[in-house]
C-alpha atoms as a PDB file:
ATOM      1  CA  UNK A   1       6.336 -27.493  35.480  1.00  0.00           C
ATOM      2  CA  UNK A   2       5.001 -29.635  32.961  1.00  0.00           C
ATOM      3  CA  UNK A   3       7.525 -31.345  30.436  1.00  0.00           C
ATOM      4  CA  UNK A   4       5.362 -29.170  27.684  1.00  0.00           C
ATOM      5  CA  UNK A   5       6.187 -25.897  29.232  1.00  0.00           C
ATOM      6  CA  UNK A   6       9.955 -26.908  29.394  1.00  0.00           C
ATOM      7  CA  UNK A   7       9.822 -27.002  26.008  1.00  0.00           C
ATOM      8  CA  UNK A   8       7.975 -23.826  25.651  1.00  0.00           C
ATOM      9  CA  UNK A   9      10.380 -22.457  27.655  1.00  0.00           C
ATOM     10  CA  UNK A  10      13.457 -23.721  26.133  1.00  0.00           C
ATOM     11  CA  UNK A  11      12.736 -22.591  22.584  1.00  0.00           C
ATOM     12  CA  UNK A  12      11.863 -19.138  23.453  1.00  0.00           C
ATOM     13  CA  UNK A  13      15.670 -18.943  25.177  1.00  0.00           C
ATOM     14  CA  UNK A  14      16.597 -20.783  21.959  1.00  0.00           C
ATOM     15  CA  UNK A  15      15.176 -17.892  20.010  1.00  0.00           C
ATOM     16  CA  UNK A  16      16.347 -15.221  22.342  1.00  0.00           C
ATOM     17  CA  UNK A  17      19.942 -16.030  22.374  1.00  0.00           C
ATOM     18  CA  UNK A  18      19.784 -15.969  18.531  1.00  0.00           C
ATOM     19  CA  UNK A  19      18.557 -12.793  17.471  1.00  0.00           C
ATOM     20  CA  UNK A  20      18.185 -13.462  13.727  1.00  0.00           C
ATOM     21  CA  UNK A  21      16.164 -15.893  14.254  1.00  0.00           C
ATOM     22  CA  UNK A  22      13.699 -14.205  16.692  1.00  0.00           C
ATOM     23  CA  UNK A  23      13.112 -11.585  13.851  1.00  0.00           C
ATOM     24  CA  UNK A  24      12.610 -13.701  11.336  1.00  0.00           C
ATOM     25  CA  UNK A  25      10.057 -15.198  13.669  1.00  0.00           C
ATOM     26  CA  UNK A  26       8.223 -12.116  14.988  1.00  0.00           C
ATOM     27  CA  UNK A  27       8.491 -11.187  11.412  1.00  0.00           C
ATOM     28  CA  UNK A  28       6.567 -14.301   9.985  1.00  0.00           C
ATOM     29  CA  UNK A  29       4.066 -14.253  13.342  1.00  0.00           C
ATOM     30  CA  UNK A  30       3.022 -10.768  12.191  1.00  0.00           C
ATOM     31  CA  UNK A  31       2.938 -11.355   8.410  1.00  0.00           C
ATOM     32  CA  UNK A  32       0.760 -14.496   9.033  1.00  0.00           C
ATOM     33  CA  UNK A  33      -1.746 -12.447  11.489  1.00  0.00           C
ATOM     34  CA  UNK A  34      -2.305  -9.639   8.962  1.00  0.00           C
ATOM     35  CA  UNK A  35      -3.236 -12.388   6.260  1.00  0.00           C
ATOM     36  CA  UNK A  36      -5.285 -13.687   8.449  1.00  0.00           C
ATOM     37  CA  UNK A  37      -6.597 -10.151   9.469  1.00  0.00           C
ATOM     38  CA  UNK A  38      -7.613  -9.698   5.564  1.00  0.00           C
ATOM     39  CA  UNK A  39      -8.515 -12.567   4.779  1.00  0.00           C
ATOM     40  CA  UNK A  40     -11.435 -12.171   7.482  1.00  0.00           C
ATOM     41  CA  UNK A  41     -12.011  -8.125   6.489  1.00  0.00           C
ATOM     42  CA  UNK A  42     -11.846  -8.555   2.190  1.00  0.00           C
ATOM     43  CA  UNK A  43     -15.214  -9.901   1.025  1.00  0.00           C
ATOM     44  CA  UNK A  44     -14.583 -12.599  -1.566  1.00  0.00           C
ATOM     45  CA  UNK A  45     -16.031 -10.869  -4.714  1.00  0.00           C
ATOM     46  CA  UNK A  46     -17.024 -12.354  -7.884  1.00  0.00           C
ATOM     47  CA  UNK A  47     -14.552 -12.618 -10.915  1.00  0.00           C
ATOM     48  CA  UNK A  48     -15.644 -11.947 -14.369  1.00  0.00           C
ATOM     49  CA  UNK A  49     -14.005 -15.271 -16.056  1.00  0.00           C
ATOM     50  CA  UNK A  50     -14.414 -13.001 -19.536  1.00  0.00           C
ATOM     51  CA  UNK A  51     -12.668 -10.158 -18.121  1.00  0.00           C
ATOM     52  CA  UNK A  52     -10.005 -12.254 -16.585  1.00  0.00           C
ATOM     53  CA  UNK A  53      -9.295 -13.923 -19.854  1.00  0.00           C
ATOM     54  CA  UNK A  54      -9.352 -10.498 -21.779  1.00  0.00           C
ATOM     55  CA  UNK A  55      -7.023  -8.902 -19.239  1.00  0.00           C
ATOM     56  CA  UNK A  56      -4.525 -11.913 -19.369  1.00  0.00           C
ATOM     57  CA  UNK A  57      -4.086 -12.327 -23.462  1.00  0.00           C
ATOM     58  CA  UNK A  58      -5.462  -9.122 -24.860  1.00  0.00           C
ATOM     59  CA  UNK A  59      -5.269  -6.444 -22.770  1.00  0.00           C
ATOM     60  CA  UNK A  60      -1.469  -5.916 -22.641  1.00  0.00           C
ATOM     61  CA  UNK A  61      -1.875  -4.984 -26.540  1.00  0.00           C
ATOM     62  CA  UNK A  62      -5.675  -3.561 -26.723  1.00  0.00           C
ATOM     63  CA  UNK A  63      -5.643  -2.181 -23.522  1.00  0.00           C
ATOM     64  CA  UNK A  64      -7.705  -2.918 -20.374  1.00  0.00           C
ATOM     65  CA  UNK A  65     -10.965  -1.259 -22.475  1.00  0.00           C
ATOM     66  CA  UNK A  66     -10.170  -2.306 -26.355  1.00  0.00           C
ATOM     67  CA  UNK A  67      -9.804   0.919 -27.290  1.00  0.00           C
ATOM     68  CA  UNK A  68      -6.161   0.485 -28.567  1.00  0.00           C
ATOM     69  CA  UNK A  69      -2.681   0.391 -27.273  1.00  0.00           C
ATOM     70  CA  UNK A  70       0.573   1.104 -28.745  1.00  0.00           C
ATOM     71  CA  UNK A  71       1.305  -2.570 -29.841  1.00  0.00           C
ATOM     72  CA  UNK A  72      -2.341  -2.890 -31.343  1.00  0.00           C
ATOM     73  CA  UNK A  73      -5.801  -1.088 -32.726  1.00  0.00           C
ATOM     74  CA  UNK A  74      -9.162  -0.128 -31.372  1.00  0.00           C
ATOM     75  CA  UNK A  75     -11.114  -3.113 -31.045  1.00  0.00           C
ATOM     76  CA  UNK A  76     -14.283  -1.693 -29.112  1.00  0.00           C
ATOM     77  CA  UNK A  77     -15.422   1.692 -31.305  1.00  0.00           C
ATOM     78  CA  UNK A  78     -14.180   0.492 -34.782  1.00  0.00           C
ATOM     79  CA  UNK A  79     -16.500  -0.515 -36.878  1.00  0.00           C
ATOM     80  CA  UNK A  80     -14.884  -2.739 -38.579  1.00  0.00           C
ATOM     81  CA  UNK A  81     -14.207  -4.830 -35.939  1.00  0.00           C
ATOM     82  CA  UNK A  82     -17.794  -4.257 -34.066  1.00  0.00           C
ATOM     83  CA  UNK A  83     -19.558  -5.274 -37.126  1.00  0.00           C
ATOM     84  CA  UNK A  84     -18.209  -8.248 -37.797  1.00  0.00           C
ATOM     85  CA  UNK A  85     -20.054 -11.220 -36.847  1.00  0.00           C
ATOM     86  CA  UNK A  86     -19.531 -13.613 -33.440  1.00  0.00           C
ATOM     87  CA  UNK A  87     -18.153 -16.248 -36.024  1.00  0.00           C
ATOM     88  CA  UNK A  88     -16.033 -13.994 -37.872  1.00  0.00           C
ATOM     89  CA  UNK A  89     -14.730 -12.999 -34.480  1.00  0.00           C
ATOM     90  CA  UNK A  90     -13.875 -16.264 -33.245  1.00  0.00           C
ATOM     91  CA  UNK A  91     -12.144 -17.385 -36.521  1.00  0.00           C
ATOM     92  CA  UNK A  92      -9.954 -14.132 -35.896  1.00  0.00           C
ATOM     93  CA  UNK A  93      -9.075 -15.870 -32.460  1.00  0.00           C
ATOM     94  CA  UNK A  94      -8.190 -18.822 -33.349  1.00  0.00           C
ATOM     95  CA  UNK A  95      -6.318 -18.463 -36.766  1.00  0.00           C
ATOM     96  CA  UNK A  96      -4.627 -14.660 -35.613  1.00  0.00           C
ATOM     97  CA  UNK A  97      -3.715 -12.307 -38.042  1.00  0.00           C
ATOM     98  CA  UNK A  98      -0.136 -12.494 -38.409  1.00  0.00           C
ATOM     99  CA  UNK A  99       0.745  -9.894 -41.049  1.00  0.00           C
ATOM    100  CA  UNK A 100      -0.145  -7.209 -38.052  1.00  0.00           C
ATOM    101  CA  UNK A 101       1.707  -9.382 -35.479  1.00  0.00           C
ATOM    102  CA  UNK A 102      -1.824 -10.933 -34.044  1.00  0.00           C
ATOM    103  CA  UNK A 103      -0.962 -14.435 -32.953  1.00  0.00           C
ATOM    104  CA  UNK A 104      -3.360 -17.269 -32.948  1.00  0.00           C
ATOM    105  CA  UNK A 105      -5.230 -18.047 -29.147  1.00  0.00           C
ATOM    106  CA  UNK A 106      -6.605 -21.412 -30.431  1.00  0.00           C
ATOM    107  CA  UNK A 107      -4.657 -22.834 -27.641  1.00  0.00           C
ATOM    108  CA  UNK A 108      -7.141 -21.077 -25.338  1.00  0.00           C
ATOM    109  CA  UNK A 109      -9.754 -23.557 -26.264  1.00  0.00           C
ATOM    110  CA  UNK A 110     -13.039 -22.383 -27.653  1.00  0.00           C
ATOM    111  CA  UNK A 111     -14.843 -22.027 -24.183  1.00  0.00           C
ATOM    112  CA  UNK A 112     -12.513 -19.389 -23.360  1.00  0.00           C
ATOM    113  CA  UNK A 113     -12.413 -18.078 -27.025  1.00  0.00           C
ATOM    114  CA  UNK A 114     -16.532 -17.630 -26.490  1.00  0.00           C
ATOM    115  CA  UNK A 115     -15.747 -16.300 -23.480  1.00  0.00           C
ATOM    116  CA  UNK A 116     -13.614 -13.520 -25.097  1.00  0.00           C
ATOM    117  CA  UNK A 117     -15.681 -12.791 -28.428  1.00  0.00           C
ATOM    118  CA  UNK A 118     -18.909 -12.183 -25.512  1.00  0.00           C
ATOM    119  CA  UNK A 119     -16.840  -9.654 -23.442  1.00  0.00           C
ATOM    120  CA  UNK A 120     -15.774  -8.352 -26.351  1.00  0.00           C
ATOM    121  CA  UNK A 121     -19.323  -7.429 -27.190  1.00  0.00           C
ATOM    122  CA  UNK A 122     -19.737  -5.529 -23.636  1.00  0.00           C
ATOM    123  CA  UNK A 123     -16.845  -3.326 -24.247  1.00  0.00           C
ATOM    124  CA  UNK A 124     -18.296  -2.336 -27.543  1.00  0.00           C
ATOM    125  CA  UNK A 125     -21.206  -1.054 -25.670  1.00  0.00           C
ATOM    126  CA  UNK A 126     -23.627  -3.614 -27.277  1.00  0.00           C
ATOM    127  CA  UNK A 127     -23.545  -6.608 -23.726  1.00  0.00           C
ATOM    128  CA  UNK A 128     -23.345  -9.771 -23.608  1.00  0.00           C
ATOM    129  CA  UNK A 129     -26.649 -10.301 -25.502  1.00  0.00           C
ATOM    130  CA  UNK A 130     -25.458  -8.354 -28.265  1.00  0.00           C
ATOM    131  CA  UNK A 131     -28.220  -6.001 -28.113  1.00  0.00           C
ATOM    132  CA  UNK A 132     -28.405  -2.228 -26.692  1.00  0.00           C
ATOM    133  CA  UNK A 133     -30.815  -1.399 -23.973  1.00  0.00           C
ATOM    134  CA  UNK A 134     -32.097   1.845 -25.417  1.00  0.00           C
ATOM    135  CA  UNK A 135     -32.667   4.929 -23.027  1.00  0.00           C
ATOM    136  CA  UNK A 136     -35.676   6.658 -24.283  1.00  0.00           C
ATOM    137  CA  UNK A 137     -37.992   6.875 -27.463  1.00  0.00           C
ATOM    138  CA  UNK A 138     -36.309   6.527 -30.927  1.00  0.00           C
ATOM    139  CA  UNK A 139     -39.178   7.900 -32.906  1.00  0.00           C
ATOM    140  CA  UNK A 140     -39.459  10.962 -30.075  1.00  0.00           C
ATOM    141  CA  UNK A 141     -35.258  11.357 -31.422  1.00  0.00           C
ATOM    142  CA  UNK A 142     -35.942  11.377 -34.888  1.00  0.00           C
ATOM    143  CA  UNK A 143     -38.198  14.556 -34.120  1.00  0.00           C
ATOM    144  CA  UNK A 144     -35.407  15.980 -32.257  1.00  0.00           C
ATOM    145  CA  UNK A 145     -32.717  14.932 -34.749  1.00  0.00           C
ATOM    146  CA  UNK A 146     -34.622  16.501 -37.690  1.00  0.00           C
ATOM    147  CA  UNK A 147     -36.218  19.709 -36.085  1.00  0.00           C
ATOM    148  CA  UNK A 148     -35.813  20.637 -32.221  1.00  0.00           C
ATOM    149  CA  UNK A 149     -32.105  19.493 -31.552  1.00  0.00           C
ATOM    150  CA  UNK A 150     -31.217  20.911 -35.934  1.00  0.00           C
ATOM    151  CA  UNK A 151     -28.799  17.880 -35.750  1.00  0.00           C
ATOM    152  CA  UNK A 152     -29.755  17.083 -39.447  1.00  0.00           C
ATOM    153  CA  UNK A 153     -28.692  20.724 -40.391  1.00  0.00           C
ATOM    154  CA  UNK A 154     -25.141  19.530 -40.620  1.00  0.00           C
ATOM    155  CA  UNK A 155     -25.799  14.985 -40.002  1.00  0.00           C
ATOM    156  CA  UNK A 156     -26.901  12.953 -42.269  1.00  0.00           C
ATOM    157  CA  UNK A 157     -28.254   9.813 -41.259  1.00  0.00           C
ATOM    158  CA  UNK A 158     -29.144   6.919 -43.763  1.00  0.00           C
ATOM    159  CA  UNK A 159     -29.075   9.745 -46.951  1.00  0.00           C
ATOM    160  CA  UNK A 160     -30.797  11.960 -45.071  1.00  0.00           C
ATOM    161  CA  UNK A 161     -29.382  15.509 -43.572  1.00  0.00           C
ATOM    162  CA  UNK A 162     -27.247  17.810 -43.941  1.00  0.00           C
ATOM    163  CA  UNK A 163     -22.972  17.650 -45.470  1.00  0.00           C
ATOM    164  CA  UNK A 164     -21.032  19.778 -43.127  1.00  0.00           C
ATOM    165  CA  UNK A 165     -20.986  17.026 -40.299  1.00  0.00           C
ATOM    166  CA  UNK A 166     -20.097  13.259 -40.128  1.00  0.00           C
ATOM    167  CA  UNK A 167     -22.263  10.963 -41.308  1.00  0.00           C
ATOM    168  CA  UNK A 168     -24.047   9.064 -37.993  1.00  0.00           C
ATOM    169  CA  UNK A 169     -25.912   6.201 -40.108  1.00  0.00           C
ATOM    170  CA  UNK A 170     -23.643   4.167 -38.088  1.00  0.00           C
ATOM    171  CA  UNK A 171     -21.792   6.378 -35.632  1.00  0.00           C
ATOM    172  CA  UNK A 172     -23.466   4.894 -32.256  1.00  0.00           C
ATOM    173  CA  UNK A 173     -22.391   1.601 -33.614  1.00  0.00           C
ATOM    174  CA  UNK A 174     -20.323   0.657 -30.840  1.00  0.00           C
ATOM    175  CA  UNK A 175     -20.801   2.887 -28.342  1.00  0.00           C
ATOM    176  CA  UNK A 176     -22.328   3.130 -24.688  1.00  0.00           C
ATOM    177  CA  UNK A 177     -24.953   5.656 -24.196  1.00  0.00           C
ATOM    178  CA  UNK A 178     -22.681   7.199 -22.318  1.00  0.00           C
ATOM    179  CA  UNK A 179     -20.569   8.194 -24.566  1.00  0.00           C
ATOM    180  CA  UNK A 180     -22.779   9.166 -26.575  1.00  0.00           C
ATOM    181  CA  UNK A 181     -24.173  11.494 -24.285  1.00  0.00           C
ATOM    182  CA  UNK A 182     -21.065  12.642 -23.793  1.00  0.00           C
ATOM    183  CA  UNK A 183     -20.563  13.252 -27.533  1.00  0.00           C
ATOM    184  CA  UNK A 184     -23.923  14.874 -27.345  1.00  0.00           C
ATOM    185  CA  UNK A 185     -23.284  17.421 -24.028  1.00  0.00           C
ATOM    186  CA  UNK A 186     -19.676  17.904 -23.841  1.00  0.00           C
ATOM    187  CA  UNK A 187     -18.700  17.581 -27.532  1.00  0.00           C
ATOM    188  CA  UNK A 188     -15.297  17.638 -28.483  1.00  0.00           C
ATOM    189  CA  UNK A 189     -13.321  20.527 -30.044  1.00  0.00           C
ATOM    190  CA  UNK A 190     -11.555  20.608 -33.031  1.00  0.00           C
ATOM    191  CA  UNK A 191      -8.182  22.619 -33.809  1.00  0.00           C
ATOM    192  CA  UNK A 192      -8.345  25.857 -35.616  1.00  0.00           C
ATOM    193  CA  UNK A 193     -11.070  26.744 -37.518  1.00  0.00           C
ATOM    194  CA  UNK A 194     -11.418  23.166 -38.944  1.00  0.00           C
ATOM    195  CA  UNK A 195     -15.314  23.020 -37.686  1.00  0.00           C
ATOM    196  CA  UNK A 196     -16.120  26.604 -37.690  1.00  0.00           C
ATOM    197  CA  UNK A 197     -18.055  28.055 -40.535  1.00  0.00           C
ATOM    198  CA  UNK A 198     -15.707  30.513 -42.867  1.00  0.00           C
ATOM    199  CA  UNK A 199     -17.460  32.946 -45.024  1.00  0.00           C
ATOM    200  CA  UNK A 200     -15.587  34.504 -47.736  1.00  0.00           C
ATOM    201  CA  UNK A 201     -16.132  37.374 -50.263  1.00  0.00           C
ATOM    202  CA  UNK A 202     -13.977  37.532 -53.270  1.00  0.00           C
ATOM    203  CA  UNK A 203     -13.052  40.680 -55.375  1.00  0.00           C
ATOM    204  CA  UNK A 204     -15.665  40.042 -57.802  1.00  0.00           C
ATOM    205  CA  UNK A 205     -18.430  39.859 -55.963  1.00  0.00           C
ATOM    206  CA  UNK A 206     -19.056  36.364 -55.101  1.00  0.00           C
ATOM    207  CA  UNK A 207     -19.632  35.052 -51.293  1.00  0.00           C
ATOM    208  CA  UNK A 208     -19.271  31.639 -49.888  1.00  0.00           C
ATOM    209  CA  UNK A 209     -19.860  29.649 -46.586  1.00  0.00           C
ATOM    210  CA  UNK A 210     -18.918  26.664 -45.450  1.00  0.00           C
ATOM    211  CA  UNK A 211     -16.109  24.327 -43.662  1.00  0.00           C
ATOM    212  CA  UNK A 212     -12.515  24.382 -44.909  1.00  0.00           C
ATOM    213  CA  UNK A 213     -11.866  21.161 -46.074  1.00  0.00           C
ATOM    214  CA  UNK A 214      -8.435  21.705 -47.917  1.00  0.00           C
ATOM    215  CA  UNK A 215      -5.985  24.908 -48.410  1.00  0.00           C
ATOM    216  CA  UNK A 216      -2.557  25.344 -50.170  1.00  0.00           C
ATOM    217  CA  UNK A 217      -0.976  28.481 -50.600  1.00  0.00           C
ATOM    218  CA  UNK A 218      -2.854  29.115 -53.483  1.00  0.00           C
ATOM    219  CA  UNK A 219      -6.369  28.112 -53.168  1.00  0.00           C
ATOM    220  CA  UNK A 220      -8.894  27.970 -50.341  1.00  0.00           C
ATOM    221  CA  UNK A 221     -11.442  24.853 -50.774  1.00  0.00           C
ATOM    222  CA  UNK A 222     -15.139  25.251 -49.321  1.00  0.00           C
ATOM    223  CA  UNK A 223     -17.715  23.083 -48.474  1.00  0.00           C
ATOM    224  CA  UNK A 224     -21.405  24.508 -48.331  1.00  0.00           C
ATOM    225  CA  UNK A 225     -24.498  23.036 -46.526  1.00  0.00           C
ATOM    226  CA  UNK A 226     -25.352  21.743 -49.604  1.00  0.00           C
ATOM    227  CA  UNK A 227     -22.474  19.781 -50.083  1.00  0.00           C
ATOM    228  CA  UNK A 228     -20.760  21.639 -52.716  1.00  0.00           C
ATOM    229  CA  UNK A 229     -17.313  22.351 -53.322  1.00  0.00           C
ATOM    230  CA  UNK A 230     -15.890  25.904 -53.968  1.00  0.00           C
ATOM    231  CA  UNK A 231     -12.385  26.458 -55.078  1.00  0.00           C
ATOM    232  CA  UNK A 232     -11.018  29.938 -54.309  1.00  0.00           C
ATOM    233  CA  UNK A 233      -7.999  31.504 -55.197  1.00  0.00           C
ATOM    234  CA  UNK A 234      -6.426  32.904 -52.648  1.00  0.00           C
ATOM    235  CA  UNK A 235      -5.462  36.325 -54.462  1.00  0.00           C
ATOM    236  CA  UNK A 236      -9.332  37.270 -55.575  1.00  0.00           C
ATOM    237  CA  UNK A 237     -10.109  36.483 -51.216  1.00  0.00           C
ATOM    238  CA  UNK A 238     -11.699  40.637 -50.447  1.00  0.00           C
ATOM    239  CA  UNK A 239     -13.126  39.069 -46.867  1.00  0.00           C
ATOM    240  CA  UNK A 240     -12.406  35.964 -45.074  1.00  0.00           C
ATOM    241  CA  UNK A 241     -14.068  35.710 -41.656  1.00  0.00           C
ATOM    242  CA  UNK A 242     -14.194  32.671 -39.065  1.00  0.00           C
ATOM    243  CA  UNK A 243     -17.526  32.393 -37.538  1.00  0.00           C
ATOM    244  CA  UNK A 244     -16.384  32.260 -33.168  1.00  0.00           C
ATOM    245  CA  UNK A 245     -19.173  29.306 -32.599  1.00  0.00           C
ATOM    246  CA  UNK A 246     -18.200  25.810 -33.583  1.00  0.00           C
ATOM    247  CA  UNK A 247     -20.096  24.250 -35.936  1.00  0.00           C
ATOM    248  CA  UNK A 248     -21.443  21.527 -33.007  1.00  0.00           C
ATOM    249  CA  UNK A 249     -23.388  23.223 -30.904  1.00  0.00           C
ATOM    250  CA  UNK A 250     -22.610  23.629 -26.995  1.00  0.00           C
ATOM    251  CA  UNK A 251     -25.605  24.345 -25.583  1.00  0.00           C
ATOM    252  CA  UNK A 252     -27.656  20.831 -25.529  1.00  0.00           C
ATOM    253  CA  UNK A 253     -27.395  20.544 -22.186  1.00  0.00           C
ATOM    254  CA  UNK A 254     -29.476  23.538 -21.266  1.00  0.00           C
ATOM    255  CA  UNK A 255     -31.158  23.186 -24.615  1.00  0.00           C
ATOM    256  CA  UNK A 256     -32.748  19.577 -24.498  1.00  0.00           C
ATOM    257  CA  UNK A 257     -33.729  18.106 -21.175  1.00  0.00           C
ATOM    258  CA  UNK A 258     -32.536  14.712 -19.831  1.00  0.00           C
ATOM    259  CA  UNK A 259     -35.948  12.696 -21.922  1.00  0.00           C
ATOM    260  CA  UNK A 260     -35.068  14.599 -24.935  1.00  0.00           C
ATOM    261  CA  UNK A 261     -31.415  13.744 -24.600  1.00  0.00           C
ATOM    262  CA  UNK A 262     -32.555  10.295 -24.080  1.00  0.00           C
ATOM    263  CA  UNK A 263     -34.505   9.650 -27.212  1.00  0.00           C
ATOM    264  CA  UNK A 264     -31.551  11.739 -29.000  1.00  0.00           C
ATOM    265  CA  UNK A 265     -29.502   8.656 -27.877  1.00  0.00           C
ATOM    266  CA  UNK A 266     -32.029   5.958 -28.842  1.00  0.00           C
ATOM    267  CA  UNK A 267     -32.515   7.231 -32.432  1.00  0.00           C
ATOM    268  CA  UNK A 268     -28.597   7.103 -32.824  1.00  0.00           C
ATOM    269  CA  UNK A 269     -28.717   3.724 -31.469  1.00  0.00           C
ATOM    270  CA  UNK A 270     -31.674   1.861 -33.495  1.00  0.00           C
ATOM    271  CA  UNK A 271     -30.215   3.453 -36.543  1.00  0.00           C
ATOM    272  CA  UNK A 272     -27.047   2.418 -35.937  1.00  0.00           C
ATOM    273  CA  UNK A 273     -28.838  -0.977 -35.323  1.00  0.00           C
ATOM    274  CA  UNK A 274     -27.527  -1.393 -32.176  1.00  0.00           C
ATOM    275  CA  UNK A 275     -30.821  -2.373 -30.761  1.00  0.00           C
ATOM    276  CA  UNK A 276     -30.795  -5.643 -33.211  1.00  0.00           C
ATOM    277  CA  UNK A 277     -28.455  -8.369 -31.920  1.00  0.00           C
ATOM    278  CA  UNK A 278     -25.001  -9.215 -33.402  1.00  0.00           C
ATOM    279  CA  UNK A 279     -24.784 -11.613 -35.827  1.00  0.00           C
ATOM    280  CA  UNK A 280     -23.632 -14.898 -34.967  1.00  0.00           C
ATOM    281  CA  UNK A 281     -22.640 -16.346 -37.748  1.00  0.00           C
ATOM    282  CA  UNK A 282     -22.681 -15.766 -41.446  1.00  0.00           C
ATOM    283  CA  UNK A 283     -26.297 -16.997 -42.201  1.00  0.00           C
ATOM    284  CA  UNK A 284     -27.955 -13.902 -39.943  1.00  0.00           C
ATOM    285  CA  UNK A 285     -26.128 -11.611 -42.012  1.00  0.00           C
ATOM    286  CA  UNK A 286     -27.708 -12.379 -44.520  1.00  0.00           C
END
């Protein structure tokens, strides 16, 4: 026997009349093989530096998507935010905004503080670029918007449409086709009858249609398509009655096929300007 395998030998009694210490070794020797195991399985996969800075400073407040936490806002739908310029942005970074508890990242240094403002721009649905890829054929969605699809019955968009519904001049501002063809297919509901038309006849003799937009116990207050206000008094209601059918429709789906919904999108999106770049700085605001 070689004076190698005496050795050999020797240790593994060593380790044998100790039994702590042959666990913690059989331990360690099966530890290190399953690291090795991975190691050789896990494909090494590329890191987004932005997201890895965003996750480590902003997240825990913003949340992994900037759409708000409960320590800070929205940062990836608002439009405040979203519509500020890169510059704007990046002087927000570095300076904070302590009255809301904000603190300054200027420590960061200002590749990472690009690095932030730029994935910043992809969770707000806009990319890197700062531009939107649009899905289909704005002009095409403007012809649904204003006839086929009756969107403008109730939206307005840049002064034009109907009062009963939000304004979407800038609505898709900030948001991924997705969701707005979420928005579009699978929109959401609202409690009570708070977007369900209400028509109401009063003792004498007038009618009126429209969305509840305030009541009190003593009057009722209407808005029509229009966009006028009606005050009624509660006492001189004959007929109040809640139309069952929200005021979005539900039915786009099987109404408008995939193209249609498509250019739908793209109109929302190059009047929201979302198919112009950000700003980045002051002068292209201008």
């Amino acid at each position: 026997m070689s004076l190698q395998q005496k050795r050999r030998v020797a240790e593994r009694k060593t380790l044998c009349d100790d039994p702590l210490r042959y666990l913690i070794a059989c331990c360690l020797g099966v530890a290190f093989a399953t690291a090795s195991h991975a190691q050789q399985k896990t494909p090494n996969k590329a890191v987004n530096p932005a997201a890895a800075v965003f996750g480590s400073n902003c997240a825990v407040c913003h949340g992994s998507d900037g759409r708000g936490g409960e320590r800070a806002p929205n940062i990836a739908t608002k439009r405040e935010i979203v519509n500020l310029s890169d510059a704007q942005l990046t002087a927000i970074l570095n300076k904070g905004v302590l009255a809301s508890g904000m603190p300054p990242f200027s420590y960061l240094g200002d590749e990472k503080i690009k690095q932030l403002v730029e994935y910043l721009r992809e969770l707000q649905g806009v990319g890197g670029s700062g531009q939107m890829q649009l899905p289909g054929d704005p002009a095409e969605g403007e012809k649904i918007f204003f006839a086929e699809g009756s969107c403008s019955n109730c939206h307005m968009i840049h002064g034009k449409g109907g009062f009963l519904g939000e304004d979407l001049s800038t609505y898709a501002r900030g948001r991924s086709s997705a969701a707005l063809r979420t928005a579009i297919i699978h929109p959401p509901g609202s409690p009570g009858d708070a977007d369900h038309i209400v028509d109401i006849q009063t003792t004498d003799g007038n009618s009126y249609s429209g969305l509840i937009r305030s009541r009190d116990n003593f009057n009722i207050v209407l808005q029509s398509n229009n966009g006028a206000y009606h005050s009624v008094v509660r006492d001189r209601i004959q007929k109040m009655s809640i139309s069952s059918q929200p005021l979005m429709p539900q039915d786009y789906a099987t109404k408008l096929d995939e193209k249609k919904i498509n250019d739908l999108i793209s109109y929302l999106l190059k009047s929201s300007g979302s198919d112009k770049p950000i700003a980045k700085n002051e002068e292209d605001r201008k």
